[in-house]
N, C-alpha and C. Protein backbone atom coordinates (compact mmCIF):
# COMPACT_ATOMS: atom_id res chain seq x y z
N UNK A 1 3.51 -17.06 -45.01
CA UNK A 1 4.36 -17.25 -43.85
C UNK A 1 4.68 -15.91 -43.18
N UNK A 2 5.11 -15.07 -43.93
CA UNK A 2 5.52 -13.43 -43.26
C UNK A 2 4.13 -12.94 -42.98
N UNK A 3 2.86 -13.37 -43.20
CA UNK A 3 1.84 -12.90 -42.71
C UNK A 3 1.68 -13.32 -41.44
N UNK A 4 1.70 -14.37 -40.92
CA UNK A 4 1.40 -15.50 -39.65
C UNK A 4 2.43 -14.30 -38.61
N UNK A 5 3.71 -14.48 -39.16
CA UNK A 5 4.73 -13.42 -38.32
C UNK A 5 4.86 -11.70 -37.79
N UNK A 6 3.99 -11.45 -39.35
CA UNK A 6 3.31 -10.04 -38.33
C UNK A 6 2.13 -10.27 -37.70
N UNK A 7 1.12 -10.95 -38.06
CA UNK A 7 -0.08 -11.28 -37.14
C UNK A 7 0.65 -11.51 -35.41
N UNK A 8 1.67 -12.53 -35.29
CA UNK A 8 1.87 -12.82 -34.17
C UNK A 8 2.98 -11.18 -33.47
N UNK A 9 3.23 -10.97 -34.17
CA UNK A 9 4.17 -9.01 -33.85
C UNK A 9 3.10 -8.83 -32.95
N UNK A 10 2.15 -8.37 -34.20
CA UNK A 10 0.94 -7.25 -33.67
C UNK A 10 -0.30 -7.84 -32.27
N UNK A 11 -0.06 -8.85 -32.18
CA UNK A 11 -0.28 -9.56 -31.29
C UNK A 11 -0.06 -9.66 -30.38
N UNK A 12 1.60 -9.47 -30.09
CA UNK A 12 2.59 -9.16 -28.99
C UNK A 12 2.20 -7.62 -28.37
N UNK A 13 2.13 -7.17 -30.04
CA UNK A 13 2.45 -5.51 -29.33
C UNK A 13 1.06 -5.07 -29.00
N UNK A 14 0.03 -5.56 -28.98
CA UNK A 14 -1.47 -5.38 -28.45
C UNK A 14 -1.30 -5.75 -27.02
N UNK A 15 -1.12 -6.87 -26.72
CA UNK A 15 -0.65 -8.18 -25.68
C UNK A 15 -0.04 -7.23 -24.62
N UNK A 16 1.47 -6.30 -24.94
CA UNK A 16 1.97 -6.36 -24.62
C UNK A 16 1.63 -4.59 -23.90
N UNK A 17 1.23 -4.20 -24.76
CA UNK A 17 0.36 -2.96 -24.14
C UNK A 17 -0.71 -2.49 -23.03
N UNK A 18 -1.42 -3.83 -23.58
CA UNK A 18 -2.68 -4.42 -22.63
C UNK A 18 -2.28 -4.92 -21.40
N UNK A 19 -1.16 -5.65 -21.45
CA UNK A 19 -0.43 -5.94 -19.86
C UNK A 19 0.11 -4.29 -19.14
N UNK A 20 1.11 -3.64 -20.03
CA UNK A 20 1.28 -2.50 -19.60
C UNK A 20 -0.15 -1.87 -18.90
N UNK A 21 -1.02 -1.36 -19.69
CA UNK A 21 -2.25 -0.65 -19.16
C UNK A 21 -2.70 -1.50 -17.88
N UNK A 22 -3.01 -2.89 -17.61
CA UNK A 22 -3.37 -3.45 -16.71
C UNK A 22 -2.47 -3.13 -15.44
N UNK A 23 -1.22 -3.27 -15.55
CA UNK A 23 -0.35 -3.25 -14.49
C UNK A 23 -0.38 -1.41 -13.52
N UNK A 24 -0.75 -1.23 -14.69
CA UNK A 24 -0.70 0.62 -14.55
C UNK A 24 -1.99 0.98 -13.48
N UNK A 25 -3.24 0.11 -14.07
CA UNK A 25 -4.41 -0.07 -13.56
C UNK A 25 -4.50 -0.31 -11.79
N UNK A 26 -3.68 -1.21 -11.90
CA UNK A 26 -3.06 -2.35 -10.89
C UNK A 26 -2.90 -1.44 -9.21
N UNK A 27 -2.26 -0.28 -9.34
CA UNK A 27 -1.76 0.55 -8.38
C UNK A 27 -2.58 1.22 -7.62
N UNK A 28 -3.87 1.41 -8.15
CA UNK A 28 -4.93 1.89 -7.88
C UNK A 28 -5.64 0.98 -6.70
N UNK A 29 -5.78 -0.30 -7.52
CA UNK A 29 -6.38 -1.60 -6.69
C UNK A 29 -5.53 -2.00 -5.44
N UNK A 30 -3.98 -1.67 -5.67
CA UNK A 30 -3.47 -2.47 -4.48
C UNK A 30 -3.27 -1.05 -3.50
N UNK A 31 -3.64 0.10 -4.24
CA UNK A 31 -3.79 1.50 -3.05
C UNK A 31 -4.81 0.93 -2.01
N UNK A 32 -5.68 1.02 -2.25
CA UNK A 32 -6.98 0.48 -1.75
C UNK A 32 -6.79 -0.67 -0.38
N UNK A 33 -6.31 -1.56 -1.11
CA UNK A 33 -6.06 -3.17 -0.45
C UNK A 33 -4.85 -2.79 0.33
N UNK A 34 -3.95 -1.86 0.47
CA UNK A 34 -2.81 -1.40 1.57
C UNK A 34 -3.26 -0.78 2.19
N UNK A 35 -4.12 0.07 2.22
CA UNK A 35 -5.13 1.17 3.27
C UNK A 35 -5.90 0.29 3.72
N UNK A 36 -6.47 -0.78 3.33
CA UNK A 36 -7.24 -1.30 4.42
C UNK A 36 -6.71 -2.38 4.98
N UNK A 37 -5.68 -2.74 4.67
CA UNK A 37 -4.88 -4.05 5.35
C UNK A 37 -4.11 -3.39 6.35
N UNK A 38 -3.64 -1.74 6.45
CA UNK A 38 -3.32 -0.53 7.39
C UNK A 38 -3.94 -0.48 8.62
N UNK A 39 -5.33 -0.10 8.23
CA UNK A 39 -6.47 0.30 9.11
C UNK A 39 -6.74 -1.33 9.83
N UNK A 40 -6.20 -2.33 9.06
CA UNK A 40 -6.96 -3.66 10.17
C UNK A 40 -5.52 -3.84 11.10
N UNK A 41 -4.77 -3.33 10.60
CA UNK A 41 -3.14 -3.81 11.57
C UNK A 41 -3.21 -2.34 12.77
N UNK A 42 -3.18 -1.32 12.11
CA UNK A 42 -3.75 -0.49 13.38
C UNK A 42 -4.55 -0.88 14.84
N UNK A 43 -5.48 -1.61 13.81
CA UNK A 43 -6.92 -2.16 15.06
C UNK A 43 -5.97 -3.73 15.47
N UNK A 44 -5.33 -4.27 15.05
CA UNK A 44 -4.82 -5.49 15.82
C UNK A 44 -3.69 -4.62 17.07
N UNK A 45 -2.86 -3.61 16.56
CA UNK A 45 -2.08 -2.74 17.07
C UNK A 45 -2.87 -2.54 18.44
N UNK A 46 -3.92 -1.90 17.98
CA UNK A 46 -4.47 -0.85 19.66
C UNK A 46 -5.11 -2.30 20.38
N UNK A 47 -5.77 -2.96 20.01
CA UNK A 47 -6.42 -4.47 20.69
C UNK A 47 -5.26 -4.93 21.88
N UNK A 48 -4.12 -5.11 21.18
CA UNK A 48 -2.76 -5.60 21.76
C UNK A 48 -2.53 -4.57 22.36
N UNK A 49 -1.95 -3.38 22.50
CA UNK A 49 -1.66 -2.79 23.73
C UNK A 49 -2.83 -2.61 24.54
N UNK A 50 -4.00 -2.70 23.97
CA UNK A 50 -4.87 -2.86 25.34
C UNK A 50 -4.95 -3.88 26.07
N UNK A 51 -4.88 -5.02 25.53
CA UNK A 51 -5.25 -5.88 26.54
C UNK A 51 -4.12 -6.94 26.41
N UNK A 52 -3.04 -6.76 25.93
CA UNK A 52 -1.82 -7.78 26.34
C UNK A 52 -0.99 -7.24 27.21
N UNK A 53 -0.30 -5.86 26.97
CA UNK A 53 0.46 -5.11 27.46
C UNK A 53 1.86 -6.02 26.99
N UNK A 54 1.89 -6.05 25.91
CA UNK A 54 3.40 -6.53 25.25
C UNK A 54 4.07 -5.26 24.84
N UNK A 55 5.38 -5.06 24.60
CA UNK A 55 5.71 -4.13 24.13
C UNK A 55 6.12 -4.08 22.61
N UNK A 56 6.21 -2.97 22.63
CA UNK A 56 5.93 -2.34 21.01
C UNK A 56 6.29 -2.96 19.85
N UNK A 57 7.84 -3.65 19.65
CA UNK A 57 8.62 -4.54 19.35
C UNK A 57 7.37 -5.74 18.86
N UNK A 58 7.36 -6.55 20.18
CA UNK A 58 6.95 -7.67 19.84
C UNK A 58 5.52 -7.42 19.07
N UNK A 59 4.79 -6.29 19.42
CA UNK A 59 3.75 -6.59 19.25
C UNK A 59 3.41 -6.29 17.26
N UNK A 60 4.40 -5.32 16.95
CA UNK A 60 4.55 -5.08 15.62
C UNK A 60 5.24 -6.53 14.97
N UNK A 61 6.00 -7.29 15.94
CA UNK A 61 6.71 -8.86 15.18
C UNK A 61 5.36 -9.39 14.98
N UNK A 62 4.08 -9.72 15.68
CA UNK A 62 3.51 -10.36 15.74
C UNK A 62 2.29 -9.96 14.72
N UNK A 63 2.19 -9.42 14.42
CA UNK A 63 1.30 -8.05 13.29
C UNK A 63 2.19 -8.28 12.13
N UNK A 64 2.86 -8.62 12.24
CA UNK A 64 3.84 -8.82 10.62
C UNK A 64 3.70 -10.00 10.37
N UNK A 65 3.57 -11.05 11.09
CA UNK A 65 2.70 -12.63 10.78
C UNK A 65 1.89 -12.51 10.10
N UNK A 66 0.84 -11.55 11.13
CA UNK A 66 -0.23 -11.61 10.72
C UNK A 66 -0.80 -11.18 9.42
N UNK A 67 -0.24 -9.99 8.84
CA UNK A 67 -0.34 -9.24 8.04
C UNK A 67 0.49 -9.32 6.68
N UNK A 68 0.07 -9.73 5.66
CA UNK A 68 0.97 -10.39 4.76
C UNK A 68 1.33 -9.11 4.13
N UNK A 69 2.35 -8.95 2.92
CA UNK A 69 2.10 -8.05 2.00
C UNK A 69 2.85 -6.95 2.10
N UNK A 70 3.40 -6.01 1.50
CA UNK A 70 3.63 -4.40 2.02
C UNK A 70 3.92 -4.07 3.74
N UNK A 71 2.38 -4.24 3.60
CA UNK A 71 1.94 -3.19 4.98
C UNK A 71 2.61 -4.33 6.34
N UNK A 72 2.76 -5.76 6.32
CA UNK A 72 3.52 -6.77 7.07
C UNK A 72 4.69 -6.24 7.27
N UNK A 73 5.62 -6.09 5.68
CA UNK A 73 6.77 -5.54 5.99
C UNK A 73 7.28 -4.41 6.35
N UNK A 74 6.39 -3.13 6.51
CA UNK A 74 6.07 -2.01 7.35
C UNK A 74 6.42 -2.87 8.42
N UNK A 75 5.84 -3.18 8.81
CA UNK A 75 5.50 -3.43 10.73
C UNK A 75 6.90 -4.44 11.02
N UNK A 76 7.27 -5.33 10.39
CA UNK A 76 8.40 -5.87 10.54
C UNK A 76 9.42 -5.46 10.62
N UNK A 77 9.78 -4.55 9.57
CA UNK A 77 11.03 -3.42 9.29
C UNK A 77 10.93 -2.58 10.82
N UNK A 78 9.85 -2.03 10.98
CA UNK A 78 9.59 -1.05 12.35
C UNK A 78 10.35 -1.87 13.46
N UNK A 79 10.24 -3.24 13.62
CA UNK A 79 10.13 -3.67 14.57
C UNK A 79 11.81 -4.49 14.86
N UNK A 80 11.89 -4.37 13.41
CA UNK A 80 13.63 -4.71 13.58
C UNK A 80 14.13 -3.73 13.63
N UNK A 81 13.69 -1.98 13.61
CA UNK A 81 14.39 -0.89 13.56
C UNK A 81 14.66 -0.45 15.19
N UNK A 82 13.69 -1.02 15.62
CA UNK A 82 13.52 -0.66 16.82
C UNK A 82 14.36 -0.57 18.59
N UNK A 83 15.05 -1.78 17.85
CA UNK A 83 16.80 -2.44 18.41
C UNK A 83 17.60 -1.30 18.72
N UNK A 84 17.66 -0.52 17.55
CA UNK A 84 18.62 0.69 18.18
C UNK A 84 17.96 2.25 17.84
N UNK A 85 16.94 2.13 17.91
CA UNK A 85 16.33 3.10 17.59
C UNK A 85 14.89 3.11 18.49
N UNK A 86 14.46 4.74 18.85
CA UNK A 86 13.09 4.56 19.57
C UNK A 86 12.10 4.59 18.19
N UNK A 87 10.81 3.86 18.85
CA UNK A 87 9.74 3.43 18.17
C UNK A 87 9.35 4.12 17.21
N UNK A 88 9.39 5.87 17.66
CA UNK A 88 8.95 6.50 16.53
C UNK A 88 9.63 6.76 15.46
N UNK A 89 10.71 6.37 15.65
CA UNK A 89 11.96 6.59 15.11
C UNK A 89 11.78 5.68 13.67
N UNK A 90 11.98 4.48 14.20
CA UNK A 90 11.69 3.00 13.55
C UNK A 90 11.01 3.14 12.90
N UNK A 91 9.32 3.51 13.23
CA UNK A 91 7.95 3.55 12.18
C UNK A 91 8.39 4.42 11.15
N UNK A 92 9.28 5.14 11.17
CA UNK A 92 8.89 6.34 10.00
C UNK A 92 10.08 6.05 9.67
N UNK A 93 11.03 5.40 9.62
CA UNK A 93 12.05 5.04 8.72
C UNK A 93 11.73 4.01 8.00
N UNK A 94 10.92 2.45 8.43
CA UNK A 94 10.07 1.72 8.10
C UNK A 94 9.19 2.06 7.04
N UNK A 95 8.36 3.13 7.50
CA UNK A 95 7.69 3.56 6.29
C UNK A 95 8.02 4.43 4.97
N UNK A 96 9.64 4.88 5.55
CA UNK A 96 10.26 5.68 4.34
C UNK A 96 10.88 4.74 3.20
N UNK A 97 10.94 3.26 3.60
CA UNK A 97 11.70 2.69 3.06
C UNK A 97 11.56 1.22 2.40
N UNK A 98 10.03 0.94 3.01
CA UNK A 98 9.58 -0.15 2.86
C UNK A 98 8.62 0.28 1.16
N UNK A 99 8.73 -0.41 0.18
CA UNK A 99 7.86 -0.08 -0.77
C UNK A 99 6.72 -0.45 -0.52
N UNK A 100 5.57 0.50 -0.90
CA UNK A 100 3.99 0.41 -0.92
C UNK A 100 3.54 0.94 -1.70
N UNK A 101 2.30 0.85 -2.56
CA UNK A 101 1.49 1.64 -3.30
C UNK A 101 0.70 2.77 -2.88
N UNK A 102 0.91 2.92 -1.74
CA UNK A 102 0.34 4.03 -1.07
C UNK A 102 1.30 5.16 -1.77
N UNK A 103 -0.02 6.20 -1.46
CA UNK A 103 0.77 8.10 -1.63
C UNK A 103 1.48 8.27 -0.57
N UNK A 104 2.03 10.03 -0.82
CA UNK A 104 3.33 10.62 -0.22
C UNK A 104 1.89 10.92 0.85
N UNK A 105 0.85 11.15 1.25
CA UNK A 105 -0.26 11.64 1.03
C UNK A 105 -0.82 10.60 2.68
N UNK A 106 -0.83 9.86 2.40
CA UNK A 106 -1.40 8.44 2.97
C UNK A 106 0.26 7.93 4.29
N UNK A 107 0.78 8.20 3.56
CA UNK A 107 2.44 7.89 4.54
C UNK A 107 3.05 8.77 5.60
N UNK A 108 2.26 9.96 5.31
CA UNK A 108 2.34 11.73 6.12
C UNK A 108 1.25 11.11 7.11
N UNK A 109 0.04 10.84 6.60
CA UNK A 109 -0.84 10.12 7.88
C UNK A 109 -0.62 9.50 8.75
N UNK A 110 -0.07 8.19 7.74
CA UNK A 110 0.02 7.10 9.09
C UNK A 110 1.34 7.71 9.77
N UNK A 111 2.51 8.30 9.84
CA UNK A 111 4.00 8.65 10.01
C UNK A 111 3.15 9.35 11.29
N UNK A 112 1.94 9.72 11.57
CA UNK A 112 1.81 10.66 12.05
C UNK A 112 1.65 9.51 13.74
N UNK A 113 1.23 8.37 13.71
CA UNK A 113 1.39 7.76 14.80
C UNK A 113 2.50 7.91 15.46
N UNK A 114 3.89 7.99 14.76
CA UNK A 114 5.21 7.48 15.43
C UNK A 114 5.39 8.80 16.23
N UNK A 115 4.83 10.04 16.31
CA UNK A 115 5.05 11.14 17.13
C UNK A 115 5.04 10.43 18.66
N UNK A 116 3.42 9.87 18.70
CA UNK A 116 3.42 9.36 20.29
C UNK A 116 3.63 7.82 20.22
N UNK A 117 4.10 6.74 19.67
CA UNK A 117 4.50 6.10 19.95
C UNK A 117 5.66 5.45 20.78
N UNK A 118 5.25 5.06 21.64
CA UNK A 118 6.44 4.51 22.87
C UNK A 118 6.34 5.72 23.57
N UNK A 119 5.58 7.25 23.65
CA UNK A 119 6.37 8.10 24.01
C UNK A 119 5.07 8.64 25.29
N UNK A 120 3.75 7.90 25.01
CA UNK A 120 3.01 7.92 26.05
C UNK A 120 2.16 6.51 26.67
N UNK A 121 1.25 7.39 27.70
CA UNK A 121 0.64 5.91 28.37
C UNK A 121 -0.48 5.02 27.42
N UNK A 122 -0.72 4.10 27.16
CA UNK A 122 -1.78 3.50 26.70
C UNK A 122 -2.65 3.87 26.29
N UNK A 123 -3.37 5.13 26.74
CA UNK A 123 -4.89 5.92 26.37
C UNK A 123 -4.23 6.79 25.34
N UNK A 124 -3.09 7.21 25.66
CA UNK A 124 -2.50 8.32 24.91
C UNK A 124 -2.09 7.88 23.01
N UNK A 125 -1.62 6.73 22.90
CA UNK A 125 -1.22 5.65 22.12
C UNK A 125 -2.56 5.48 21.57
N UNK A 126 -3.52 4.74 22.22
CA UNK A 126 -4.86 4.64 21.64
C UNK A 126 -5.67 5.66 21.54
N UNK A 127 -5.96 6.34 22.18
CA UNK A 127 -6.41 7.45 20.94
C UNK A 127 -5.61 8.03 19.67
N UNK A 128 -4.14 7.91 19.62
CA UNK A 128 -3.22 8.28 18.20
C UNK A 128 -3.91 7.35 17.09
N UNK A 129 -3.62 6.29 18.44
CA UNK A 129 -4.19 5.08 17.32
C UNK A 129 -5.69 5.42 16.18
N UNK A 130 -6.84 5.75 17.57
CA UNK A 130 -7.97 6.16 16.52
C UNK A 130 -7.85 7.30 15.78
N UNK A 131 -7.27 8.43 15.80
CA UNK A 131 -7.04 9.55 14.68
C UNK A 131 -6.59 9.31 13.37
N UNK A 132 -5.69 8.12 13.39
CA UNK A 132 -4.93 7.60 12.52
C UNK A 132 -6.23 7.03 11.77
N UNK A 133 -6.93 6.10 12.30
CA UNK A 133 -7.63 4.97 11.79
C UNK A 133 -8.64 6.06 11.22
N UNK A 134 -9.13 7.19 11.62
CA UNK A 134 -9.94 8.13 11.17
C UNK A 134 -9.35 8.64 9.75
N UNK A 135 -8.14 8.72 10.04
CA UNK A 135 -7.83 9.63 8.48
C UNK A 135 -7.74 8.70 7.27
N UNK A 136 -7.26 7.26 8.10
CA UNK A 136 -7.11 5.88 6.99
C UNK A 136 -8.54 6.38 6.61
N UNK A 137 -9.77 5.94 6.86
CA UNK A 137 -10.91 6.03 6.83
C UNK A 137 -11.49 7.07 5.35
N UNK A 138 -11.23 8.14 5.52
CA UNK A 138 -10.97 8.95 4.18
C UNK A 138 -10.26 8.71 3.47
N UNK A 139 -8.73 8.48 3.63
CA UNK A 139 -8.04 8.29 2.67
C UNK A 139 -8.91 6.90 1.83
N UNK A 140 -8.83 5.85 2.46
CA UNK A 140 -9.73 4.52 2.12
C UNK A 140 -10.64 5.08 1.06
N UNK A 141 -12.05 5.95 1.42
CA UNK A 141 -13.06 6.49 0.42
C UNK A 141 -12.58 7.22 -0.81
N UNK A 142 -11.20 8.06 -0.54
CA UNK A 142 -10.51 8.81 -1.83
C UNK A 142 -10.37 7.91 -3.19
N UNK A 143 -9.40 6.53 -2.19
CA UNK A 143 -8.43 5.91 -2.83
C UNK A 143 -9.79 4.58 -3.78
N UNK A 144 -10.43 4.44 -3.10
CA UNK A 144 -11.62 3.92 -3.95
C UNK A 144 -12.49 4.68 -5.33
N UNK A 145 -12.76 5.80 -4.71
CA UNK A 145 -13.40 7.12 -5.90
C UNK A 145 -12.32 6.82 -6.94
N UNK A 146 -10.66 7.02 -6.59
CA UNK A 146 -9.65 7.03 -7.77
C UNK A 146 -9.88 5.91 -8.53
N UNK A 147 -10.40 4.70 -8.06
CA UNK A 147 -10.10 3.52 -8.73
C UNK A 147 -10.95 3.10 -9.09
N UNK A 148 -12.39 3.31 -8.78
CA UNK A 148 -13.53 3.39 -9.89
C UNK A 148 -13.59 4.57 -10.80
N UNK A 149 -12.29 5.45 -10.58
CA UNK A 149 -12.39 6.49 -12.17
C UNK A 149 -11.52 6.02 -12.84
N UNK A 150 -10.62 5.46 -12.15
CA UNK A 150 -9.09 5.61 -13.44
C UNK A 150 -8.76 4.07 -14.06
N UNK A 151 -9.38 2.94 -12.82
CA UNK A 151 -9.37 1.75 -13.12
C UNK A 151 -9.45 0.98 -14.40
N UNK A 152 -10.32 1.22 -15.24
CA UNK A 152 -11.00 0.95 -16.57
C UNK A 152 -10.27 1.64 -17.23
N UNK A 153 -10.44 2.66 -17.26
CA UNK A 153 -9.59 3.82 -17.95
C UNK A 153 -7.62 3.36 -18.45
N UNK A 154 -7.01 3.13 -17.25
CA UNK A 154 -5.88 2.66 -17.88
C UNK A 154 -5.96 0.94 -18.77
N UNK A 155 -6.82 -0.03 -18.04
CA UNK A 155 -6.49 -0.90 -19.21
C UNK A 155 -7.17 -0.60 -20.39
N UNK A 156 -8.11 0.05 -20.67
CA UNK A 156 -8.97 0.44 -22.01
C UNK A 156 -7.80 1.33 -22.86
N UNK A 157 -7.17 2.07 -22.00
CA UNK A 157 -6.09 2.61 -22.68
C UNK A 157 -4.80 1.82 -23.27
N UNK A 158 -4.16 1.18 -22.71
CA UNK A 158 -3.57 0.12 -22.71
C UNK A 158 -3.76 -0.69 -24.18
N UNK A 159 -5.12 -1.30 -24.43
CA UNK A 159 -5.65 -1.86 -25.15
C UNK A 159 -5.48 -0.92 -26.77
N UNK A 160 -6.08 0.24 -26.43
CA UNK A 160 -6.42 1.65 -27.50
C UNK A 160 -4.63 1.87 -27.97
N UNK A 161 -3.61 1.75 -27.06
CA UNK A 161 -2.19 2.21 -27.45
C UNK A 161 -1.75 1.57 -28.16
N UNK A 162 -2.11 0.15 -28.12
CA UNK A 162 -1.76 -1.40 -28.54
C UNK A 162 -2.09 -1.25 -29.95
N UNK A 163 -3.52 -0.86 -29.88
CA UNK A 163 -3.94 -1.08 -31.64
C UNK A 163 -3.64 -0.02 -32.13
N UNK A 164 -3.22 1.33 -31.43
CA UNK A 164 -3.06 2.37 -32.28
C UNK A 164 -1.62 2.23 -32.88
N UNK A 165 -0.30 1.65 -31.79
CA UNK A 165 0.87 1.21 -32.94
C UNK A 165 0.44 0.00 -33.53
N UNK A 166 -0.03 -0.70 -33.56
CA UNK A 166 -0.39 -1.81 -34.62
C UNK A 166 -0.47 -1.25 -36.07
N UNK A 167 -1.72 -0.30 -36.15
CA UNK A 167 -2.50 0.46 -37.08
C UNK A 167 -0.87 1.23 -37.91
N UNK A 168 0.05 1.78 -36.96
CA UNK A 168 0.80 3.05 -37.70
C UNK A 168 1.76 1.86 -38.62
N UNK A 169 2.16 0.72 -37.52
CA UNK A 169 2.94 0.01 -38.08
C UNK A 169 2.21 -0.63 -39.40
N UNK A 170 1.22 -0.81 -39.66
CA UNK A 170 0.89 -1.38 -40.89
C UNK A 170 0.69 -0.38 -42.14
């Protein structure tokens, strides 16, 4: 009977390691999947001020529909900040405050739109827009390289921590 009960311990504490390492893993994958769910709300971003001419507000409400996740509530937060605050204002408080798996790294980038946001004409805005989408673009290739190195690596570790207190405990 006290055998069945450490079997199921050591079980836990393998289990429970292996979730740790996975989750750890995890940050890597959803880096990735926020940079490019970024770079597609950008491109819904510049589409809409080109050819709707809505303003900034709505057009970030409507991009937060669209856009599930993190990077939605970026654009939502922006867009309720925006009420008493100018645009650029909004984006980069939005992005100071909204949690994402993105780097300090990746948030200095995109932050870098809200300079000319609201604050020039249309061409001016869309080209910010493409510089931005340029640096997503690298960051995107970084944040992939990281996660085909480290990916495996933390749940294999995870797994390796699990059996190594198993092992001390017995």
């Amino acid at each position: 009977m006290i055998w069945v009960l450490k079997i199921f311990i050591f079980a836990l504490i393998i289990g429970g390691c292996t979730a740790l390492g996975v989750i750890y893993a995890k940050r890597y994958s959803n880096r990735v999947l926020e940079l490019k769910e970024m770079k597609n709300a950008l491109n819904m971003f510049e589409n809409k001020i080109k050819f709707t001419y809505e303003d900034i507000p709505t057009v970030f409400k409507d991009i937060s529909k669209t856009i599930k996740g993190n990077i939605g509530k970026v654009f939502e937060n922006a867009s309720n900040k925006m009420i008493n605050k100018n645009a650029g204002e909004a984006w980069e408080e939005a992005l100071n405050v909204t949690f994402t798996a993105l780097k300090q790294e990746d948030i200095e980038i995109i932050k870098g739109l809200g300079r000319m946001l609201g604050k020039t004409d249309i061409n001016g805005q869309i080209s910010e827009i493409e510089l931005v989408n340029e640096f997503l673009e690298t960051q995107i290739k970084e944040a992939e390289y990281e996660k085909n190195k480290n990916y495996k690596m933390y749940k294999t570790l995870g797994i390796v921590v699990g059996i190594a207190i198993v092992i001390i405990l017995i």
